[in-house]
PDB file of N, CA and C in Angstrom:
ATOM      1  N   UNK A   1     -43.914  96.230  82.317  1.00  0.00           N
ATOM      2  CA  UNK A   1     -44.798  97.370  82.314  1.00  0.00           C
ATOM      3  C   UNK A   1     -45.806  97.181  83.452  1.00  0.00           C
ATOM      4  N   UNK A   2     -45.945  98.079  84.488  1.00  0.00           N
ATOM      5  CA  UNK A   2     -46.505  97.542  85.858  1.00  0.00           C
ATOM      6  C   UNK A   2     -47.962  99.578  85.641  1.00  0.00           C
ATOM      7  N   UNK A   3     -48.828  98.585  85.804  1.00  0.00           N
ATOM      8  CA  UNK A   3     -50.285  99.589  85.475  1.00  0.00           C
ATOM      9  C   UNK A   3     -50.909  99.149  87.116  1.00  0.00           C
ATOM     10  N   UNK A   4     -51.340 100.111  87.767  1.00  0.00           N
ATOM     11  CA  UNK A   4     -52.517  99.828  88.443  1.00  0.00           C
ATOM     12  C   UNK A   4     -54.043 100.297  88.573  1.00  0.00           C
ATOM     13  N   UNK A   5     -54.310  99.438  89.295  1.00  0.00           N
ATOM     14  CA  UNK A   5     -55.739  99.992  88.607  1.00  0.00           C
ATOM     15  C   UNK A   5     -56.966  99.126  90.241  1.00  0.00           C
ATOM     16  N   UNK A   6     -57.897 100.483  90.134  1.00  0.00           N
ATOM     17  CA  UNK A   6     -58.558 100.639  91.387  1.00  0.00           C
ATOM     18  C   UNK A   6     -59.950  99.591  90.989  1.00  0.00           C
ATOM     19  N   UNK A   7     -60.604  98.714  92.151  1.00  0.00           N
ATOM     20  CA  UNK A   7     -61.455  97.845  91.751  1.00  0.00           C
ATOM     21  C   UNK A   7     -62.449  98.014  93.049  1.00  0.00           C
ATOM     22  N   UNK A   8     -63.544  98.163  93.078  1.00  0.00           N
ATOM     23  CA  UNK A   8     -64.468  98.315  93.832  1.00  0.00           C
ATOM     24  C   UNK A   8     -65.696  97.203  94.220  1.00  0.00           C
ATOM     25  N   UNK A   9     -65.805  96.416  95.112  1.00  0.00           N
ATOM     26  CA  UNK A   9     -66.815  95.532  95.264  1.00  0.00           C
ATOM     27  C   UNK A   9     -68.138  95.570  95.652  1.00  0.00           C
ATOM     28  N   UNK A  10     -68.444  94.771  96.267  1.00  0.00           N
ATOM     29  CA  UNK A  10     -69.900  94.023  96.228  1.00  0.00           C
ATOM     30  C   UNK A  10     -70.311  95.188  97.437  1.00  0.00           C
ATOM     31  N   UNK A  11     -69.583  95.579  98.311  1.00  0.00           N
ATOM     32  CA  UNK A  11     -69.479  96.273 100.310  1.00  0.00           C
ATOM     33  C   UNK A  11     -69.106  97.600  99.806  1.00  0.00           C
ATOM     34  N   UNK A  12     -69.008  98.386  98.695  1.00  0.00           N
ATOM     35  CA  UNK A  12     -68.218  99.313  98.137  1.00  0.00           C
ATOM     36  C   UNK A  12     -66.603  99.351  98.994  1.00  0.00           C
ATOM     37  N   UNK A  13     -65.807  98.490  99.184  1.00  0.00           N
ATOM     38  CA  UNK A  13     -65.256  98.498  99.622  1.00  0.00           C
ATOM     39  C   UNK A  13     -64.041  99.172  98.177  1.00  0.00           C
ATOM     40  N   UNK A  14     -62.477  99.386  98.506  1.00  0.00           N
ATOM     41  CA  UNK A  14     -61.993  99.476  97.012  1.00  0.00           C
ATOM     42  C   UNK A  14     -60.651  98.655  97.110  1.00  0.00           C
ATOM     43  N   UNK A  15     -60.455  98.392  96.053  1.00  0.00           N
ATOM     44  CA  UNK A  15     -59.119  97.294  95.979  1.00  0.00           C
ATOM     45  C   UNK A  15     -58.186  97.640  95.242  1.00  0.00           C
ATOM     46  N   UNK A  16     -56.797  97.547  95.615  1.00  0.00           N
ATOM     47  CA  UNK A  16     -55.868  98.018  94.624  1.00  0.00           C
ATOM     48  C   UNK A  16     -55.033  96.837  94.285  1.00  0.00           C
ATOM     49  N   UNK A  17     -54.937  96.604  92.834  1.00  0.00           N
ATOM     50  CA  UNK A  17     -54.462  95.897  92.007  1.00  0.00           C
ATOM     51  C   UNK A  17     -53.259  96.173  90.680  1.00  0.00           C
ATOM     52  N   UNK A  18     -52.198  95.656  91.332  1.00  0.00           N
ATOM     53  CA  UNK A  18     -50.884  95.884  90.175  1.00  0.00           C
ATOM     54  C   UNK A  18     -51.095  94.799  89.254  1.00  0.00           C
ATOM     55  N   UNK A  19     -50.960  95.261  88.206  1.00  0.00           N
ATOM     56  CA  UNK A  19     -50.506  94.181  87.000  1.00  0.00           C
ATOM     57  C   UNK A  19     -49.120  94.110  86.547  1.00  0.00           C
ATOM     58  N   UNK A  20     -48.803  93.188  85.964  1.00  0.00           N
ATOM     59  CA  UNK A  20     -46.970  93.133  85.629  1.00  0.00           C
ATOM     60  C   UNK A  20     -46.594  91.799  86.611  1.00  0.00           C
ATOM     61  N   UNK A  21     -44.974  91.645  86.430  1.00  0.00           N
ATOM     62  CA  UNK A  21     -44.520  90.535  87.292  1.00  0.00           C
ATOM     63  C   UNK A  21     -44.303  90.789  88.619  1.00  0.00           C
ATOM     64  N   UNK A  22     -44.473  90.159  89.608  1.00  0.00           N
ATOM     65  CA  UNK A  22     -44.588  90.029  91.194  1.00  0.00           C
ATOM     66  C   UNK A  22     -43.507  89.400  91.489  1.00  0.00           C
ATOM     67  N   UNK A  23     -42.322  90.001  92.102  1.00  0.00           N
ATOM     68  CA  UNK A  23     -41.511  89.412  92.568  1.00  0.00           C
ATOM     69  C   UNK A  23     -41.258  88.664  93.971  1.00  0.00           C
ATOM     70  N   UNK A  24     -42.756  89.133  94.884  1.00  0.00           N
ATOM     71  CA  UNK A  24     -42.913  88.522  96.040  1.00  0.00           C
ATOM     72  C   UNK A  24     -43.391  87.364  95.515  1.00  0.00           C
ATOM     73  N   UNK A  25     -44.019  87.209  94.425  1.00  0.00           N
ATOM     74  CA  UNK A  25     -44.544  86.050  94.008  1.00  0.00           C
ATOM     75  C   UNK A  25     -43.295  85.034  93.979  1.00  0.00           C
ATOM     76  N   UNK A  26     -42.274  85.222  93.436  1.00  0.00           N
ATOM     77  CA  UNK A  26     -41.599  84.530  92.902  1.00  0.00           C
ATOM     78  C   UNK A  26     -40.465  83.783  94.078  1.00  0.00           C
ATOM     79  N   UNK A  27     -40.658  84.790  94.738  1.00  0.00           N
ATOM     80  CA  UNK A  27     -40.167  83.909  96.437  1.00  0.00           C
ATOM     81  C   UNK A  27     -40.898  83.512  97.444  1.00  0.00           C
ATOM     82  N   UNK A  28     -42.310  84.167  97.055  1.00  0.00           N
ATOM     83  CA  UNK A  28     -42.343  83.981  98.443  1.00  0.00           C
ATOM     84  C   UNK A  28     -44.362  83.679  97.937  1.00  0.00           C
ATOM     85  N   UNK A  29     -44.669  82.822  97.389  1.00  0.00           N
ATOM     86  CA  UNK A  29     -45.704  82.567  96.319  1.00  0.00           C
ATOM     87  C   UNK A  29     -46.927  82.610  97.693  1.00  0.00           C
ATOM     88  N   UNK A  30     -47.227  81.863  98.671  1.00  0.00           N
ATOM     89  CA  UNK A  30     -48.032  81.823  99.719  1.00  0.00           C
ATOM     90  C   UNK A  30     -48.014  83.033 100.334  1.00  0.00           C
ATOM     91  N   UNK A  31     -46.808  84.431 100.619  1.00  0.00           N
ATOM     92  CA  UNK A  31     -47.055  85.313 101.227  1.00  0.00           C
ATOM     93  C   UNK A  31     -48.039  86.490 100.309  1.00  0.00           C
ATOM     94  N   UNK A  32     -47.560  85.953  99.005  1.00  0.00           N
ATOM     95  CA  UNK A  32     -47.995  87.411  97.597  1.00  0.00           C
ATOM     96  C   UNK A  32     -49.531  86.698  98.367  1.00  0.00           C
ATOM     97  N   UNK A  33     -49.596  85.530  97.551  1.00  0.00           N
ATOM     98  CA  UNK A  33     -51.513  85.515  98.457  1.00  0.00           C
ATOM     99  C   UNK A  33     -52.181  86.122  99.304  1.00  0.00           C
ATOM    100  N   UNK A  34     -51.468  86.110 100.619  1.00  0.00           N
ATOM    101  CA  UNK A  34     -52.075  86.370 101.925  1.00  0.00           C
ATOM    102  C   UNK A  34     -52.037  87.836 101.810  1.00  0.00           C
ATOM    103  N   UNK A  35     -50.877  88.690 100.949  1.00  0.00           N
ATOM    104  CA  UNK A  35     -50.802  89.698 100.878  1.00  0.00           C
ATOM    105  C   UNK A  35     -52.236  90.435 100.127  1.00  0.00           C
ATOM    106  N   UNK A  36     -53.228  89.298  99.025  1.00  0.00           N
ATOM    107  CA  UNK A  36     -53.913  90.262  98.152  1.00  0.00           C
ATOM    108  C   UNK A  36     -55.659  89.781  99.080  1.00  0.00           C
ATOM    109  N   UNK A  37     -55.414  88.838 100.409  1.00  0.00           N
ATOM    110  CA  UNK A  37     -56.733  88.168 100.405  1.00  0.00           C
ATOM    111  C   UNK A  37     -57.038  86.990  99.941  1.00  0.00           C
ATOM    112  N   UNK A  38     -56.313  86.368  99.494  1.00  0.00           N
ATOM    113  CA  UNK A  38     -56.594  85.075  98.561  1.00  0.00           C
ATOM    114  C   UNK A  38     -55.797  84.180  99.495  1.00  0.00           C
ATOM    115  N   UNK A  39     -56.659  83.540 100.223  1.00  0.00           N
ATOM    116  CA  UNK A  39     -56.636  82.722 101.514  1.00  0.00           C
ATOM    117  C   UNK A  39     -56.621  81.279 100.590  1.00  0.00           C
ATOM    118  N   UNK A  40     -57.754  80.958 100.122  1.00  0.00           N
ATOM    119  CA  UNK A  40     -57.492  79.588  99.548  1.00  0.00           C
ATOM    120  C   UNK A  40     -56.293  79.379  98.612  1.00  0.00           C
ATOM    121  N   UNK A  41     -56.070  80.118  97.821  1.00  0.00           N
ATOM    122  CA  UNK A  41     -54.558  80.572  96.930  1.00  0.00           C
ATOM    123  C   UNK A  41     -53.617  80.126  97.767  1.00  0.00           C
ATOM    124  N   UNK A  42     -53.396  81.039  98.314  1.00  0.00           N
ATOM    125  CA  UNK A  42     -52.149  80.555  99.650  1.00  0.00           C
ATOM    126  C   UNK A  42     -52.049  79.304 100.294  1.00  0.00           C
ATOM    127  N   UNK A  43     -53.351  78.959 100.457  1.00  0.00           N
ATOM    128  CA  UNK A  43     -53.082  77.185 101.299  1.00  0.00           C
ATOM    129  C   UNK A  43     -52.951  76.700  99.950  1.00  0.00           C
ATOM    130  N   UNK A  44     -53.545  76.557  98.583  1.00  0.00           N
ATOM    131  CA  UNK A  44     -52.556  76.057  97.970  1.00  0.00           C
ATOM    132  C   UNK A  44     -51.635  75.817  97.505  1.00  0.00           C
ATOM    133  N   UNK A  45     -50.737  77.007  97.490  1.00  0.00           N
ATOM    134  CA  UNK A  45     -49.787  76.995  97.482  1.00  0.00           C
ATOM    135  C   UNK A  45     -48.554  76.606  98.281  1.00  0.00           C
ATOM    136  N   UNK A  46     -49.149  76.816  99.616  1.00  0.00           N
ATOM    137  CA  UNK A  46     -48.434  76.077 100.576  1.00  0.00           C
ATOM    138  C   UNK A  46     -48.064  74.524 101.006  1.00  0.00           C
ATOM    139  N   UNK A  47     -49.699  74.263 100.458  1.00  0.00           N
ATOM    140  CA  UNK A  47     -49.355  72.861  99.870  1.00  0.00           C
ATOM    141  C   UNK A  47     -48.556  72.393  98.620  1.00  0.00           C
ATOM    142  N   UNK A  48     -49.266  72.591  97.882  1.00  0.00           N
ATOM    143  CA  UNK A  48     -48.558  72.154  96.350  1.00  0.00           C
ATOM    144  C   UNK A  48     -47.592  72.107  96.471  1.00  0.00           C
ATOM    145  N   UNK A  49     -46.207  73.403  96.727  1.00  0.00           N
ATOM    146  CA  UNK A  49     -44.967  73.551  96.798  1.00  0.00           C
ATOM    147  C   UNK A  49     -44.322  72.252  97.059  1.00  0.00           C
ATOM    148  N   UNK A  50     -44.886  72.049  98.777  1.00  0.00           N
ATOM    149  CA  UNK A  50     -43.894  71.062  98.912  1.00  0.00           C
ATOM    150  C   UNK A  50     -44.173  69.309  98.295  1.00  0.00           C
ATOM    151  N   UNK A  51     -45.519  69.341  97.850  1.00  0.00           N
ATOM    152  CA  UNK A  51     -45.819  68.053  96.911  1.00  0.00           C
ATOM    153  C   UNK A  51     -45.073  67.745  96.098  1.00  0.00           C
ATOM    154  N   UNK A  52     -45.067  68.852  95.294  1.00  0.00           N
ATOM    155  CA  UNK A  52     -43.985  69.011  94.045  1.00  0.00           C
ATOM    156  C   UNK A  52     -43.040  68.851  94.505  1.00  0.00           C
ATOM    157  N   UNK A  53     -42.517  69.682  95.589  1.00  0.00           N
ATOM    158  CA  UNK A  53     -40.827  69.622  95.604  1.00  0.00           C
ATOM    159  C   UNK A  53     -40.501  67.598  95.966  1.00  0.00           C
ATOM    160  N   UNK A  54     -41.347  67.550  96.724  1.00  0.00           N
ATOM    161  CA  UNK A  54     -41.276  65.860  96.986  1.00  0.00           C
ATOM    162  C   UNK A  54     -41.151  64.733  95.868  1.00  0.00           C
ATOM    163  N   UNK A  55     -42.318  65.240  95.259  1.00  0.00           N
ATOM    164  CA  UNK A  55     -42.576  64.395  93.603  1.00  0.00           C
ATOM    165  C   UNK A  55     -41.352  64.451  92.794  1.00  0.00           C
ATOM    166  N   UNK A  56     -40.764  65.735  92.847  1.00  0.00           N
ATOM    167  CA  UNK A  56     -39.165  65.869  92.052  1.00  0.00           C
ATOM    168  C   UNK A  56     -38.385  65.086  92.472  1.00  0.00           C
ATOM    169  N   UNK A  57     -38.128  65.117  93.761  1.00  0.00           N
ATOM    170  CA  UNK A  57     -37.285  64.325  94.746  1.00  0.00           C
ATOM    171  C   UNK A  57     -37.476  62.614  94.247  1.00  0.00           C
ATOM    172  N   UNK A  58     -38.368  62.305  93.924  1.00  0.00           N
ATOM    173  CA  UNK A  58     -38.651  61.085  93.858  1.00  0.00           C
ATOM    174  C   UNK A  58     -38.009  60.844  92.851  1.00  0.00           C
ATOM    175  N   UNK A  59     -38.719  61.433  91.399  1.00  0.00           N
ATOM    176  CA  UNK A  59     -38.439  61.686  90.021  1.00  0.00           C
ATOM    177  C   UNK A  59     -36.840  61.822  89.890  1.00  0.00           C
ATOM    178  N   UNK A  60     -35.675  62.580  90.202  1.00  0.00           N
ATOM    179  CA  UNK A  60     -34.715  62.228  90.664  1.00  0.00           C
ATOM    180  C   UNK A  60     -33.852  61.774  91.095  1.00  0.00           C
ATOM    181  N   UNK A  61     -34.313  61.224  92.293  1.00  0.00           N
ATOM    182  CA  UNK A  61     -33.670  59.904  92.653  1.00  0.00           C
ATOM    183  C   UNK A  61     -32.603  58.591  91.738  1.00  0.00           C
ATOM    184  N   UNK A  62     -33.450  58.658  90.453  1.00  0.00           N
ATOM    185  CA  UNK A  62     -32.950  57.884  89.428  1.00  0.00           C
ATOM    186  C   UNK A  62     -32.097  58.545  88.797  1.00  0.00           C
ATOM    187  N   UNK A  63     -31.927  59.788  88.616  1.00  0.00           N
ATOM    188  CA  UNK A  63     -30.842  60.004  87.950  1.00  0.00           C
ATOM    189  C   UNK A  63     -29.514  59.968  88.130  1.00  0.00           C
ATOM    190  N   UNK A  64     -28.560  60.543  87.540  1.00  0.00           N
ATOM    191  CA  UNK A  64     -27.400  59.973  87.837  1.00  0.00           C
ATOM    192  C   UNK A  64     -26.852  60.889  88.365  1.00  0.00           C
ATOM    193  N   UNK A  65     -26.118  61.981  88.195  1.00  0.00           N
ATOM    194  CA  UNK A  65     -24.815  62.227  89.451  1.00  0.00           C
ATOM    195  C   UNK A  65     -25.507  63.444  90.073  1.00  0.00           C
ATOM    196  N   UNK A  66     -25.128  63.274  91.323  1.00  0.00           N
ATOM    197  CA  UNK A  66     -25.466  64.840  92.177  1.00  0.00           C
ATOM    198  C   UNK A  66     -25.647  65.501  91.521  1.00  0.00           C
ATOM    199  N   UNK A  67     -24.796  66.302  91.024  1.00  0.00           N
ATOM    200  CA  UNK A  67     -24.401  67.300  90.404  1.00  0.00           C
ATOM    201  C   UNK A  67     -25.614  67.714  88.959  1.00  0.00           C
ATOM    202  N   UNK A  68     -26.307  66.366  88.744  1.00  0.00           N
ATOM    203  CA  UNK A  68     -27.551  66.348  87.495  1.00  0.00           C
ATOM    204  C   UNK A  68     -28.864  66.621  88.868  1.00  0.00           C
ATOM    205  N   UNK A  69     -28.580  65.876  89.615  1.00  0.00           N
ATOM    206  CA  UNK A  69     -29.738  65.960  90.009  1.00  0.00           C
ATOM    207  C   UNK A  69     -29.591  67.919  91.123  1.00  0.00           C
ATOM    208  N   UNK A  70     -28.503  68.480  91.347  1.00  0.00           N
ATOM    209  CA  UNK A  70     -28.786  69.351  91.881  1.00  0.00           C
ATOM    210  C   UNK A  70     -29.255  70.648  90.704  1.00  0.00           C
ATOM    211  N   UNK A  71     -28.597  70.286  89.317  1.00  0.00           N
ATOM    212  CA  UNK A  71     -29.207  71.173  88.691  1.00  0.00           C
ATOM    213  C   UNK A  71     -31.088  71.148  88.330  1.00  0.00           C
ATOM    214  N   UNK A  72     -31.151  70.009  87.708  1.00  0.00           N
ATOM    215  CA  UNK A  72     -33.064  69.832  87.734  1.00  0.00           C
ATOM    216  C   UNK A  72     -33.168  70.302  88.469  1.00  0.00           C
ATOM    217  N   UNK A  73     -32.833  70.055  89.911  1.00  0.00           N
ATOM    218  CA  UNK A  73     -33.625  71.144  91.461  1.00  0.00           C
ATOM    219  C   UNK A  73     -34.048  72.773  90.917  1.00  0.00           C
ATOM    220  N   UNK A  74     -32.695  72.976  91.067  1.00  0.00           N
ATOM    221  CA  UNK A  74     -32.458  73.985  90.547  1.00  0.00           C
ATOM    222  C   UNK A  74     -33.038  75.046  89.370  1.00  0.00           C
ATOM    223  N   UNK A  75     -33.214  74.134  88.478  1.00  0.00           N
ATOM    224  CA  UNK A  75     -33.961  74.303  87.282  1.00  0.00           C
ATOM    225  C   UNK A  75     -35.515  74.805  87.226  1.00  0.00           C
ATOM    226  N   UNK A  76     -35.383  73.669  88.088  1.00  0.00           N
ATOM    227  CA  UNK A  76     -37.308  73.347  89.023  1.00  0.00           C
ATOM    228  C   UNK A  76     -37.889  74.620  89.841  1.00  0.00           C
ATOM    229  N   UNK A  77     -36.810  75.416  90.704  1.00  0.00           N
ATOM    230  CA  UNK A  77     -37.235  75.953  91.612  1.00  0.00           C
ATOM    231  C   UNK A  77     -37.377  77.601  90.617  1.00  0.00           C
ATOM    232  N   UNK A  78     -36.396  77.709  89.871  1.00  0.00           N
ATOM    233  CA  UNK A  78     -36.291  78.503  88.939  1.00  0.00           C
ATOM    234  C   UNK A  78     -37.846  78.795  87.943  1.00  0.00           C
ATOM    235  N   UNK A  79     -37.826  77.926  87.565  1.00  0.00           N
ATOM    236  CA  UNK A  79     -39.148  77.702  86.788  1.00  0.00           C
ATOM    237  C   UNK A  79     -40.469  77.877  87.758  1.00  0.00           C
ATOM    238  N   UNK A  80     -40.511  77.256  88.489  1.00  0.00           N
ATOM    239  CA  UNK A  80     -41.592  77.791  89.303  1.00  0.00           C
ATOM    240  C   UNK A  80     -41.895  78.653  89.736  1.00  0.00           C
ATOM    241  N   UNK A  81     -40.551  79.282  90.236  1.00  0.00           N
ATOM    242  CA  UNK A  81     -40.593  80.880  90.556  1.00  0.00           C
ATOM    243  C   UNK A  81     -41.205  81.884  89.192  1.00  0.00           C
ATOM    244  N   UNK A  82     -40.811  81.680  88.455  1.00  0.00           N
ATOM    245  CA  UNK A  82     -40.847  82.799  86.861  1.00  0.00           C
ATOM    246  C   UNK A  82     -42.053  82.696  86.968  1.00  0.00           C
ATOM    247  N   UNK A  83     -42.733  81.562  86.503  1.00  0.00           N
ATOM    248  CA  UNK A  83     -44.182  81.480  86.650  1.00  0.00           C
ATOM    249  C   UNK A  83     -45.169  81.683  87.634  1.00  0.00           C
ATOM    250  N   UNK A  84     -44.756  81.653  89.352  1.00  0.00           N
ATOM    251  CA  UNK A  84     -45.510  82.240  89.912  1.00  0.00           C
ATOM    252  C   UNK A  84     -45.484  83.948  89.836  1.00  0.00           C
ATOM    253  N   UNK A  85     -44.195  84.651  89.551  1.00  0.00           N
ATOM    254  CA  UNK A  85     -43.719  85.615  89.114  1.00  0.00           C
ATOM    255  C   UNK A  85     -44.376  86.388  88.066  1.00  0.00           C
ATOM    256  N   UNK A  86     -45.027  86.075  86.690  1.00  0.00           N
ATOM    257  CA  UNK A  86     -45.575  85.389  85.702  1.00  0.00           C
ATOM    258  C   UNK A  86     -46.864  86.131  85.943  1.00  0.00           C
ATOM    259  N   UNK A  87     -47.845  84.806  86.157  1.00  0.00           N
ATOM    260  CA  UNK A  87     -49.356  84.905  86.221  1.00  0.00           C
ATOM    261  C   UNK A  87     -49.751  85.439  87.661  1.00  0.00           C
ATOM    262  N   UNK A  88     -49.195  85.445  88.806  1.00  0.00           N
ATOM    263  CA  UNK A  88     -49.567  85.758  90.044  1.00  0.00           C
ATOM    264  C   UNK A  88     -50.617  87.126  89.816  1.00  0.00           C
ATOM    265  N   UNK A  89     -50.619  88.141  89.411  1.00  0.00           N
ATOM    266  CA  UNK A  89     -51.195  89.857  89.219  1.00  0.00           C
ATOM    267  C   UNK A  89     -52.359  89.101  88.513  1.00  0.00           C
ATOM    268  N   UNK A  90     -52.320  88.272  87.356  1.00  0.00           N
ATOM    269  CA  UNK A  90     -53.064  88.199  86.533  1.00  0.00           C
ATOM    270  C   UNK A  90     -54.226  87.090  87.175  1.00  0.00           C
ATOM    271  N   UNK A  91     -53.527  86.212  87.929  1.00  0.00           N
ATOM    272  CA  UNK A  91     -54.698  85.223  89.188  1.00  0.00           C
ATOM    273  C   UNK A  91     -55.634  86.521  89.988  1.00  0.00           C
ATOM    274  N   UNK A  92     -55.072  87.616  90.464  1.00  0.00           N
ATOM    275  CA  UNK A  92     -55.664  88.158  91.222  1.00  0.00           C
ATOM    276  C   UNK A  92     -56.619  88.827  90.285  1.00  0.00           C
ATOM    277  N   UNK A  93     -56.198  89.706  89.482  1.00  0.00           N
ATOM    278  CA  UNK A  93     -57.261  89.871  88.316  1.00  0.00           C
ATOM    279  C   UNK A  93     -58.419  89.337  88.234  1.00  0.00           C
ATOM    280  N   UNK A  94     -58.131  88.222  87.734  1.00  0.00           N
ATOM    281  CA  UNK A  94     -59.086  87.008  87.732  1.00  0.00           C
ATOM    282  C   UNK A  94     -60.276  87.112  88.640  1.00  0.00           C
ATOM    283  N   UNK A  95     -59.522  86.807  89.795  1.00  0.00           N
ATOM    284  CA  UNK A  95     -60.265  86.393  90.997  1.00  0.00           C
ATOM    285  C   UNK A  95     -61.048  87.695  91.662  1.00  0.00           C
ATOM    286  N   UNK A  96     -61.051  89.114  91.396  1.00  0.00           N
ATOM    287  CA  UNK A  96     -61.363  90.111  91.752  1.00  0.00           C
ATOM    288  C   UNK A  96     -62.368  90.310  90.902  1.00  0.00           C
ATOM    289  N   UNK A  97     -62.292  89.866  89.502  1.00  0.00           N
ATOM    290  CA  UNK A  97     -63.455  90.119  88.300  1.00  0.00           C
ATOM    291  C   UNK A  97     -64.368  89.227  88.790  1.00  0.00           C
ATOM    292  N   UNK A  98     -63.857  87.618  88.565  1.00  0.00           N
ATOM    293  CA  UNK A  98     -64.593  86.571  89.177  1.00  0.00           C
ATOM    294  C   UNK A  98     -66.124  86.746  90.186  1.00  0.00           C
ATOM    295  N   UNK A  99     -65.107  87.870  91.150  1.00  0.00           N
ATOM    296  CA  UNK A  99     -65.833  88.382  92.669  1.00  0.00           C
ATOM    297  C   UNK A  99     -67.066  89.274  92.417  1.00  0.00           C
ATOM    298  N   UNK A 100     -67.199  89.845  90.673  1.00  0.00           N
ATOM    299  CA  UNK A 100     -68.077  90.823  90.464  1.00  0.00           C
ATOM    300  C   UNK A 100     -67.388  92.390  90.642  1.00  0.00           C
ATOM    301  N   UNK A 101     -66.018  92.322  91.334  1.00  0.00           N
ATOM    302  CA  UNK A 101     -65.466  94.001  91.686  1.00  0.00           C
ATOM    303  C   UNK A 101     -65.845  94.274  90.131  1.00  0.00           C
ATOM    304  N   UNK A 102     -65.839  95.526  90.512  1.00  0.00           N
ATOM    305  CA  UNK A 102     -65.669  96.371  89.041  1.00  0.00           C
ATOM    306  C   UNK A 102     -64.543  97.719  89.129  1.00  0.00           C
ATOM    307  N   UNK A 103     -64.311  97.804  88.087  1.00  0.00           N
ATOM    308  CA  UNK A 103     -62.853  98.352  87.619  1.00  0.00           C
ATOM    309  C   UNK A 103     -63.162  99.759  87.587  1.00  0.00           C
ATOM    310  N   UNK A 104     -63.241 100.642  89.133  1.00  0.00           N
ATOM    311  CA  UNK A 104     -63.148 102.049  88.587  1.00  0.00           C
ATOM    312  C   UNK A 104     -62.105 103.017  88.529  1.00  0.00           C
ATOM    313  N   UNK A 105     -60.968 102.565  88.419  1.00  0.00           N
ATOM    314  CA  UNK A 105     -59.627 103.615  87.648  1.00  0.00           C
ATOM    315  C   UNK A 105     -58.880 102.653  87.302  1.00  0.00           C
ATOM    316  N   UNK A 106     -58.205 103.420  86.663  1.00  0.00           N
ATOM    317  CA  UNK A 106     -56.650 102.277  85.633  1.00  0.00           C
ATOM    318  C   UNK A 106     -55.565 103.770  85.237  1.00  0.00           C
ATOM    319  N   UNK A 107     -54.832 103.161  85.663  1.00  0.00           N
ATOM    320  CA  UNK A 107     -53.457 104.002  85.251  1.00  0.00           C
ATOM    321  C   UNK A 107     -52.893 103.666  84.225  1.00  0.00           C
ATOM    322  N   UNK A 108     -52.492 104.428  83.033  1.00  0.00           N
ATOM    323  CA  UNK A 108     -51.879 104.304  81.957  1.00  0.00           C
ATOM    324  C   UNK A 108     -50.661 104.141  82.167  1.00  0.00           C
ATOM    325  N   UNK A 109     -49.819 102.981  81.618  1.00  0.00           N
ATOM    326  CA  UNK A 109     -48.189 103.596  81.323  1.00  0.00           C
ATOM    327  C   UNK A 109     -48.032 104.642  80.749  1.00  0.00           C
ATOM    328  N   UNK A 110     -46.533 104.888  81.439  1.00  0.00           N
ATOM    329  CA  UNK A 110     -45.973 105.597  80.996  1.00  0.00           C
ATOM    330  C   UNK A 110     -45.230 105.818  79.584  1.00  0.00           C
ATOM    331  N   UNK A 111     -44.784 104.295  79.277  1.00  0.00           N
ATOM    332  CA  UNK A 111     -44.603 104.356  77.605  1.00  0.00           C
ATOM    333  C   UNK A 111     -46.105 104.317  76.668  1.00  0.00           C
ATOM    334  N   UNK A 112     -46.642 104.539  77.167  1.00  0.00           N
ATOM    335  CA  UNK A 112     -48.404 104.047  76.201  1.00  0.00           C
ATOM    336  C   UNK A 112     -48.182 105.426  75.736  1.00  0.00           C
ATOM    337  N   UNK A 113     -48.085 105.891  73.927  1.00  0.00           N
ATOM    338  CA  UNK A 113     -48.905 106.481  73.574  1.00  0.00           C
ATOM    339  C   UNK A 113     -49.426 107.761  73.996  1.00  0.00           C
ATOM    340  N   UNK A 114     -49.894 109.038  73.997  1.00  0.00           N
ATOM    341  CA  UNK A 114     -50.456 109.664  74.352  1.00  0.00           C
ATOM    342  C   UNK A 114     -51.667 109.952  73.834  1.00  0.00           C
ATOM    343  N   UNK A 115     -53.043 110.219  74.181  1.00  0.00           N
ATOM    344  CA  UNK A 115     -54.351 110.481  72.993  1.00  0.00           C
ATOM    345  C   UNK A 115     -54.070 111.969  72.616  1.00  0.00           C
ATOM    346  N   UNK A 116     -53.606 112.963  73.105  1.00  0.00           N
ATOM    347  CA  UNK A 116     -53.393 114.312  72.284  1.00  0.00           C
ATOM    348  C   UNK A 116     -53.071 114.317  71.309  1.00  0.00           C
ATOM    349  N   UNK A 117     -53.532 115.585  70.750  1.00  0.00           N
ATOM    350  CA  UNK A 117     -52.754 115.814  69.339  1.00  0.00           C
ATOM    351  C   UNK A 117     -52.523 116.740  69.441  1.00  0.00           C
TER     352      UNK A 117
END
């Protein structure tokens, strides 16, 4: 269910914000950043990624056949994705409230309910 909703700051500047899952997130986790403004987000992410992917690598190493260790990869990269996929809308959220914006429109779904009677 993907809602957006208009956020206005400190410069009256205005910001537009999707909620729901981010699929740029989920490939491409450092670009969804750069895409919303969230500069420090992005260098961490750019970092972290490959920490992790290293730390696995290590963690791995010990196991036993290719074929185990190409699935964990696999598994790994999967999982990380969902979850940047996941919370990514909801970080920006965050970080836009965080900022003091304030929330002046929101779009209803389309399955929500109607208030008429």
């Amino acid at each position: 269910m993907t809602t957006w909703s208009i956020y206005r700051n400190s410069r009256n500047e205005f910001l537009l914000h999707r909620a729901g899952f981010s699929w740029l997130a989920v490939f491409l986790s450092p670009v969804w950043a750069l895409s919303r403004r969230l500069y420090k987000t992005s260098l961490l992410l750019a970092v972290l990624g490959p920490i992790c992917w290293s730390g696995l690598e290590k963690a791995l190493s010990h196991a036993g056949s290719p074929l185990a260790r190409s699935l964990l990869s696999l598994l790994f990269l999967v999982a990380w994705g969902l979850l940047a996929g996941h919370y990514a809308n909801r970080w920006h959220r965050y970080v836009l409230e965080r900022e003091g914006c304030a929330l002046t429109a929101s779009e209803m779904p389309e399955s929500a309910p109607s208030a008429k009677r």
